[in-house]
N, C-alpha and C. Protein backbone atom coordinates (compact mmCIF):
# COMPACT_ATOMS: atom_id res chain seq x y z
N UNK A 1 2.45 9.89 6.04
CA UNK A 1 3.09 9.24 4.92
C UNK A 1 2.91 10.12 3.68
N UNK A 2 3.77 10.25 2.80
CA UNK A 2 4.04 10.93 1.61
C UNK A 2 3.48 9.49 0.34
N UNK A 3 2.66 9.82 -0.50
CA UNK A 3 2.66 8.77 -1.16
C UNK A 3 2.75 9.25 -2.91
N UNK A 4 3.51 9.11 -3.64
CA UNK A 4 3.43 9.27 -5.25
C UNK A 4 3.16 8.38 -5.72
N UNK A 5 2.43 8.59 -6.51
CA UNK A 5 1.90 8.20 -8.00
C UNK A 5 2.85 8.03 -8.84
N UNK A 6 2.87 6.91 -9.58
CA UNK A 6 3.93 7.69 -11.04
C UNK A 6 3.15 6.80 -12.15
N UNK A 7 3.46 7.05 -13.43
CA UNK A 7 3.12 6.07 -14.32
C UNK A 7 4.30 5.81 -15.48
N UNK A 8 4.58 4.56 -15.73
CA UNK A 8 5.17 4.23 -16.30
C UNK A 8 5.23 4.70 -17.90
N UNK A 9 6.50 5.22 -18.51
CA UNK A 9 6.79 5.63 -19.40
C UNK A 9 7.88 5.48 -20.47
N UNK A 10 8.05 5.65 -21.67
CA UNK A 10 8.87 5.41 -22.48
C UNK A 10 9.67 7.03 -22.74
N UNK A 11 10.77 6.94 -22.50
CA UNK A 11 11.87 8.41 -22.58
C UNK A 11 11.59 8.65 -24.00
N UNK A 12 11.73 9.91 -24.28
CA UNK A 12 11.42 10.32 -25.84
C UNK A 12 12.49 10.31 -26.76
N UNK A 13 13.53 9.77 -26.40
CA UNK A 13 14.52 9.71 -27.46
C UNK A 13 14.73 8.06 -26.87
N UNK A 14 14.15 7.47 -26.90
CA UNK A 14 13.98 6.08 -27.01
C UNK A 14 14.93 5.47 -28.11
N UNK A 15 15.68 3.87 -27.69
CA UNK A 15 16.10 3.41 -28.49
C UNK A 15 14.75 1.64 -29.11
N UNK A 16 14.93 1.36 -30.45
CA UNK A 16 13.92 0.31 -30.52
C UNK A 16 14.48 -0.89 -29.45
N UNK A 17 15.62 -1.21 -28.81
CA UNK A 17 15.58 -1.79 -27.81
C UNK A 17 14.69 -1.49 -26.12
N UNK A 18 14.47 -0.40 -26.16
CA UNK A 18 14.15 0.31 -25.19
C UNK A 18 12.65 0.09 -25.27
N UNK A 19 12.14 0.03 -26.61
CA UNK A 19 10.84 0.38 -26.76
C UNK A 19 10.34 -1.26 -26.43
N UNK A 20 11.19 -2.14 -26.86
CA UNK A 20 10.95 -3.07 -26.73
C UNK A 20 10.87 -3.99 -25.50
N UNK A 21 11.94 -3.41 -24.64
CA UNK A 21 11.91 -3.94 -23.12
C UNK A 21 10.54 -3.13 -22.81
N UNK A 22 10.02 -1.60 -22.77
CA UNK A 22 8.68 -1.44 -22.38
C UNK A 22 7.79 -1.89 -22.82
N UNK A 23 7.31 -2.25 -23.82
CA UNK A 23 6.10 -3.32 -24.48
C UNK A 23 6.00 -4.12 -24.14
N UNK A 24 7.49 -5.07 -23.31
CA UNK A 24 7.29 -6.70 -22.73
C UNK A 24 7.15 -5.86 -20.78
N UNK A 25 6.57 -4.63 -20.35
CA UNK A 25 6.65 -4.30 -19.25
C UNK A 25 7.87 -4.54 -18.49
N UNK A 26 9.63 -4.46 -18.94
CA UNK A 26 10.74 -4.33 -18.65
C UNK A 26 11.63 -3.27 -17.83
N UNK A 27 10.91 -1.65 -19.23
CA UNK A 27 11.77 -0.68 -18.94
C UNK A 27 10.83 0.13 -19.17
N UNK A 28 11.49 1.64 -19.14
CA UNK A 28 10.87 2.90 -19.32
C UNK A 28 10.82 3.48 -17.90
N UNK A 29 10.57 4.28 -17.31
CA UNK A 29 11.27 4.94 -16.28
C UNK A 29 9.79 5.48 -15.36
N UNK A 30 9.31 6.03 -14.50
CA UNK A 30 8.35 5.99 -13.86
C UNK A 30 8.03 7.97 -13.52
N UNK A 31 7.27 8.22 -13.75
CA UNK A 31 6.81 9.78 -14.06
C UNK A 31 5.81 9.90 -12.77
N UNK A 32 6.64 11.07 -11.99
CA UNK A 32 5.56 11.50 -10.82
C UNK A 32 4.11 11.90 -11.62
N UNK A 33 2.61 11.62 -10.72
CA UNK A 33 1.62 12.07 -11.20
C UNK A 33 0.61 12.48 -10.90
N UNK A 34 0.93 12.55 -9.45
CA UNK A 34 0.05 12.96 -8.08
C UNK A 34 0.42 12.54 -6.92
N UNK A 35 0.13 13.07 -5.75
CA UNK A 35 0.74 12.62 -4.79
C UNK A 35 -1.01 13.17 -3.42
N UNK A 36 -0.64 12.21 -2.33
CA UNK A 36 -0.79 12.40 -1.18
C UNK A 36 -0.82 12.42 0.05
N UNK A 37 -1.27 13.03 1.11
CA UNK A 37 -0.40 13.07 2.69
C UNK A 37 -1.42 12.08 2.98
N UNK A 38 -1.02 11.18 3.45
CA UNK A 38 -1.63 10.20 4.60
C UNK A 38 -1.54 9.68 5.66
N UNK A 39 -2.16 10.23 7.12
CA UNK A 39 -1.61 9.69 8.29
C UNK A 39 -1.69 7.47 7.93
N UNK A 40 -1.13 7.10 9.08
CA UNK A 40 -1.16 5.58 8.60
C UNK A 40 -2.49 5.43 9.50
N UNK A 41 -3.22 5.64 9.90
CA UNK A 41 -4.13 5.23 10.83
C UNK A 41 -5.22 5.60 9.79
N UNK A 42 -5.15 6.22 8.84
CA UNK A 42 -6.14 6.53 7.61
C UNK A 42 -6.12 5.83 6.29
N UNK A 43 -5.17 4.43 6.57
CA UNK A 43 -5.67 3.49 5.67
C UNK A 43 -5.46 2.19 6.60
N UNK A 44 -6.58 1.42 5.85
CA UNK A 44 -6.64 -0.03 6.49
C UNK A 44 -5.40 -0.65 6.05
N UNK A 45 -5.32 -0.86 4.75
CA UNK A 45 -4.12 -1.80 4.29
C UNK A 45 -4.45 -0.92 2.64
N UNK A 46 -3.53 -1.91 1.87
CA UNK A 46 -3.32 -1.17 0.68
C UNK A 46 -4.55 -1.65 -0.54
N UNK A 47 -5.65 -2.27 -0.66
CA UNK A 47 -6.38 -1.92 -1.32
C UNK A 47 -7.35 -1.03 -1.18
N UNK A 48 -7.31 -0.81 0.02
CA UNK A 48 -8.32 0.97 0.49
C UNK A 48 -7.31 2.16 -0.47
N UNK A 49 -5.76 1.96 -0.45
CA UNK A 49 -5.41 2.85 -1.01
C UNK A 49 -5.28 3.28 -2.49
N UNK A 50 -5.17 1.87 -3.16
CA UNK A 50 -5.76 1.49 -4.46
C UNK A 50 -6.63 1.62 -4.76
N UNK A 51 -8.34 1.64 -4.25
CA UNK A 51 -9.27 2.24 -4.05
C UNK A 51 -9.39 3.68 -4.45
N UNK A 52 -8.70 4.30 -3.60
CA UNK A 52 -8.31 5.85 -3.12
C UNK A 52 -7.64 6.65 -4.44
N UNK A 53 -6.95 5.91 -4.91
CA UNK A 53 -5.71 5.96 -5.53
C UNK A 53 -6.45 6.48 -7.25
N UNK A 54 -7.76 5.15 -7.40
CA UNK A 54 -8.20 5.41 -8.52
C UNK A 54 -8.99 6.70 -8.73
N UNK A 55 -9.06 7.13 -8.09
CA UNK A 55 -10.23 8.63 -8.02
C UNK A 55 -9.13 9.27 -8.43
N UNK A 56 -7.83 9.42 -7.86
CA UNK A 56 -7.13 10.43 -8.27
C UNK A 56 -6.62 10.80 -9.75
N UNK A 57 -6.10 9.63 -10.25
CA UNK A 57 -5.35 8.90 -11.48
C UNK A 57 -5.63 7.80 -11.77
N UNK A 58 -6.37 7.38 -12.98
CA UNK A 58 -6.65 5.73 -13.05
C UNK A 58 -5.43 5.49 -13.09
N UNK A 59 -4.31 6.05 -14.13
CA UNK A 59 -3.47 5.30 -15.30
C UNK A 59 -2.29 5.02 -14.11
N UNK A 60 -2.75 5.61 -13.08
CA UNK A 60 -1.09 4.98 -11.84
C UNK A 60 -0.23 3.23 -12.38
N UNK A 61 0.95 3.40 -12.06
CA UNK A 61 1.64 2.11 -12.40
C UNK A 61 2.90 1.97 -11.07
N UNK A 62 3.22 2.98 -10.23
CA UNK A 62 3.44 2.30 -8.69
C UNK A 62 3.29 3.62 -8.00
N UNK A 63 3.78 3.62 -6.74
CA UNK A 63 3.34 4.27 -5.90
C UNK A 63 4.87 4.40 -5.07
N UNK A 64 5.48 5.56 -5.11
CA UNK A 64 6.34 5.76 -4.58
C UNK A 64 6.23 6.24 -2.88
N UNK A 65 6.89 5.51 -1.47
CA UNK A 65 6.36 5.76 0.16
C UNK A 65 7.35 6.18 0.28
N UNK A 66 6.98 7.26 1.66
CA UNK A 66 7.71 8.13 1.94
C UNK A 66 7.11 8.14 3.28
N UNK A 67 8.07 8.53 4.53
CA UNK A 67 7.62 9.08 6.15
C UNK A 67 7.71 10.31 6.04
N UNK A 68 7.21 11.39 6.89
CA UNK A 68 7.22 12.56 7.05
C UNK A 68 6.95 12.45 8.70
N UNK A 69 7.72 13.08 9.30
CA UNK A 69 7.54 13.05 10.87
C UNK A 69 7.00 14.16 11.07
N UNK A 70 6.02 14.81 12.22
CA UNK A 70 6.13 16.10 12.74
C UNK A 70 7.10 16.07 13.91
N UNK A 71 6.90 17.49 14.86
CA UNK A 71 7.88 18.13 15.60
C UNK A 71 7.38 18.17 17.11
N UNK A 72 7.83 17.57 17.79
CA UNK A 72 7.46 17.28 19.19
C UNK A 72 5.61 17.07 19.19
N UNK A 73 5.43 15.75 18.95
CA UNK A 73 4.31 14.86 19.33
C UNK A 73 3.02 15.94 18.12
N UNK A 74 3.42 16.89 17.08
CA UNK A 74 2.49 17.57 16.21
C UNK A 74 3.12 17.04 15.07
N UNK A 75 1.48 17.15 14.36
CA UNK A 75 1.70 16.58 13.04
C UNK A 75 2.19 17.92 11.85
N UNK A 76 2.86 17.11 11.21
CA UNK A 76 3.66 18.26 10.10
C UNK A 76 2.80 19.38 9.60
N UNK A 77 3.31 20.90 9.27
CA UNK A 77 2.35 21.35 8.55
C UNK A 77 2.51 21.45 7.43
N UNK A 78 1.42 22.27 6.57
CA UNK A 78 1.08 21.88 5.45
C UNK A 78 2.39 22.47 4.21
N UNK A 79 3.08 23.70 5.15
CA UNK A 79 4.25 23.70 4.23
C UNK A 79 5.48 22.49 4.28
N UNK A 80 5.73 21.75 5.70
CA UNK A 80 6.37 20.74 5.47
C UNK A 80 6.14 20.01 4.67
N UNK A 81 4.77 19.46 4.38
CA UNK A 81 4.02 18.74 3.53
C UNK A 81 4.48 18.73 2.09
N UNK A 82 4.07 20.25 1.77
CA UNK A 82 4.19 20.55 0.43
C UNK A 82 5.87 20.82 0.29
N UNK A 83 6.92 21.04 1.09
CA UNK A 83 8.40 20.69 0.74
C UNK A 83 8.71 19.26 0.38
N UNK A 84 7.65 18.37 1.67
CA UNK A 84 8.29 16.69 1.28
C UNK A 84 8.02 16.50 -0.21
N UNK A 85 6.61 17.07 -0.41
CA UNK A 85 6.26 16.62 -1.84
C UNK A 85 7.22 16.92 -2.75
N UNK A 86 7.90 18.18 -2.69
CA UNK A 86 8.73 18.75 -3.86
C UNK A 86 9.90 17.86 -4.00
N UNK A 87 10.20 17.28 -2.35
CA UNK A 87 12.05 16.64 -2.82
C UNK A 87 11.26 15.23 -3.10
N UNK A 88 10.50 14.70 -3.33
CA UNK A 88 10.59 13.47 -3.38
C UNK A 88 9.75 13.77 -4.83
N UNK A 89 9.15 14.29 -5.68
CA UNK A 89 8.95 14.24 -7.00
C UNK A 89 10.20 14.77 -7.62
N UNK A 90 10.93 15.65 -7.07
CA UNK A 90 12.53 16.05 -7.44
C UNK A 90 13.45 14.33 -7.87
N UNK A 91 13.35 13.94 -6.60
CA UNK A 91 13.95 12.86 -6.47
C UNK A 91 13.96 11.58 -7.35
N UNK A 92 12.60 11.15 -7.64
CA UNK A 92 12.09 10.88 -8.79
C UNK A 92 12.47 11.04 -9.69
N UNK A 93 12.14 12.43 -9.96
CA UNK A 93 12.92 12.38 -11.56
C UNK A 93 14.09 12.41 -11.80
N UNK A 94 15.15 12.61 -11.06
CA UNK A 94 16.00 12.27 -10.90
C UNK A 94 17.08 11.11 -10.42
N UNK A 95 15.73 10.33 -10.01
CA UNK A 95 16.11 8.79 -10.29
C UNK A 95 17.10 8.27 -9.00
N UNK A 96 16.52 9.02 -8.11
CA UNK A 96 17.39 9.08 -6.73
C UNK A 96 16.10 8.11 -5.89
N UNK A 97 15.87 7.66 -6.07
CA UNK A 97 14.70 6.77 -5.47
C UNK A 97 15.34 5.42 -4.43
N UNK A 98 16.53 5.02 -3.85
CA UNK A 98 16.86 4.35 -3.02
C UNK A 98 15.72 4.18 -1.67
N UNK A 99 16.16 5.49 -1.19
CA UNK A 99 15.23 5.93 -0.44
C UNK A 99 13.77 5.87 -0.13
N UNK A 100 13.15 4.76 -0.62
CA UNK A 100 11.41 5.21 -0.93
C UNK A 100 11.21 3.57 -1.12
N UNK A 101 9.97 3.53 -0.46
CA UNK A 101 9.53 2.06 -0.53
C UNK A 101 8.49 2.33 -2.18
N UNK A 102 8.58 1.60 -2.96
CA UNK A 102 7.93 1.36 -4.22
C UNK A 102 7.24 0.51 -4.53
N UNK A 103 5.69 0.28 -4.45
CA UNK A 103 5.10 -0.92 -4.85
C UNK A 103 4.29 -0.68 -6.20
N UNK A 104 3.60 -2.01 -6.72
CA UNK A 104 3.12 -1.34 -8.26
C UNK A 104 1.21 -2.02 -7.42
N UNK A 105 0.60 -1.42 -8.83
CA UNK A 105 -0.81 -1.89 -8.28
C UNK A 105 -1.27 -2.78 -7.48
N UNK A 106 -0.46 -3.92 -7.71
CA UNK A 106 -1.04 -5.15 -6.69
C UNK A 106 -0.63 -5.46 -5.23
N UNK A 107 0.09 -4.79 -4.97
CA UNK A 107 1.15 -3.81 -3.95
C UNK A 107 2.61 -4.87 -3.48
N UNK A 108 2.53 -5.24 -4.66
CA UNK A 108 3.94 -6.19 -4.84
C UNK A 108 5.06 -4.82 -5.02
N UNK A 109 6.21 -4.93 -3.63
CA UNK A 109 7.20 -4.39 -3.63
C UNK A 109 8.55 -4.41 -5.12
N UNK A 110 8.61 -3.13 -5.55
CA UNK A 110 9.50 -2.94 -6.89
C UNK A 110 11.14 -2.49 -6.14
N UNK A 111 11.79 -3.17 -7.44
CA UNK A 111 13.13 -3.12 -7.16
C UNK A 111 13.59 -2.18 -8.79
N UNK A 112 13.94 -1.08 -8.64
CA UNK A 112 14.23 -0.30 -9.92
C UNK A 112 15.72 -0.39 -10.24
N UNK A 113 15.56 -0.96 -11.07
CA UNK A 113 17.21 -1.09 -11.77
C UNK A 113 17.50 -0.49 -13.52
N UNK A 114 18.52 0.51 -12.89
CA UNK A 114 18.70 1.96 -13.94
C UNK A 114 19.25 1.25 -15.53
N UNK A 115 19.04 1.72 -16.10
CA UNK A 115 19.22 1.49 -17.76
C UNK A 115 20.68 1.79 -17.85
């Protein structure tokens, strides 16, 4: 599994409506901020990963999932790894995120709907 970090943010040419849907936790857009490979057999459930999660980045605000398969019954290597990472923080910021299961700290599933 591919997992990102992001934390929630306000765009810098912000409008005071904008600022205002983020202060009531509305809007503002979600900023890759670390990421890591995790087989699924290397977490119990998701507060081990929340756990996990805080060592890396306290300030996390969801967690963008991702699969990564390997190639006949082997696990991916570490350059596959580090490509998944690139298209899916690409992706991200580019707001192409369909694709990706998204939960926020409490691991309540997010539904992102564009400005």
């Amino acid at each position: 599994m591919i997992l990102v970090l992001a934390k929630s943010e306000l765009p810098s040419n912000h409008s005071q409506s904008q600022k205002n849907c983020y202060i009531n936790k509305e809007g503002g857009h979600l900023a890759p901020i670390a990421g890591v490979h995790k087989l699924p057999s290397d977490l119990a459930d998701f507060s081990q990963f929340c756990d996990e999660a805080r060592h890396i980045d306290e300030k996390w605000d969801a967690v963008f999932v991702t699969t990564l398969s390997g190639i006949n019954s082997t696990l991916p290597t570490q350059k596959a790894i580090d490509s998944a990472f690139e298209k899916v923080i690409h992706a991200i910021r580019n707001g192409l995120v369909d694709q990706f299961l998204i939960f926020n700290r409490d691991g309540t599933p997010l539904q992102l709907i564009p400005e």
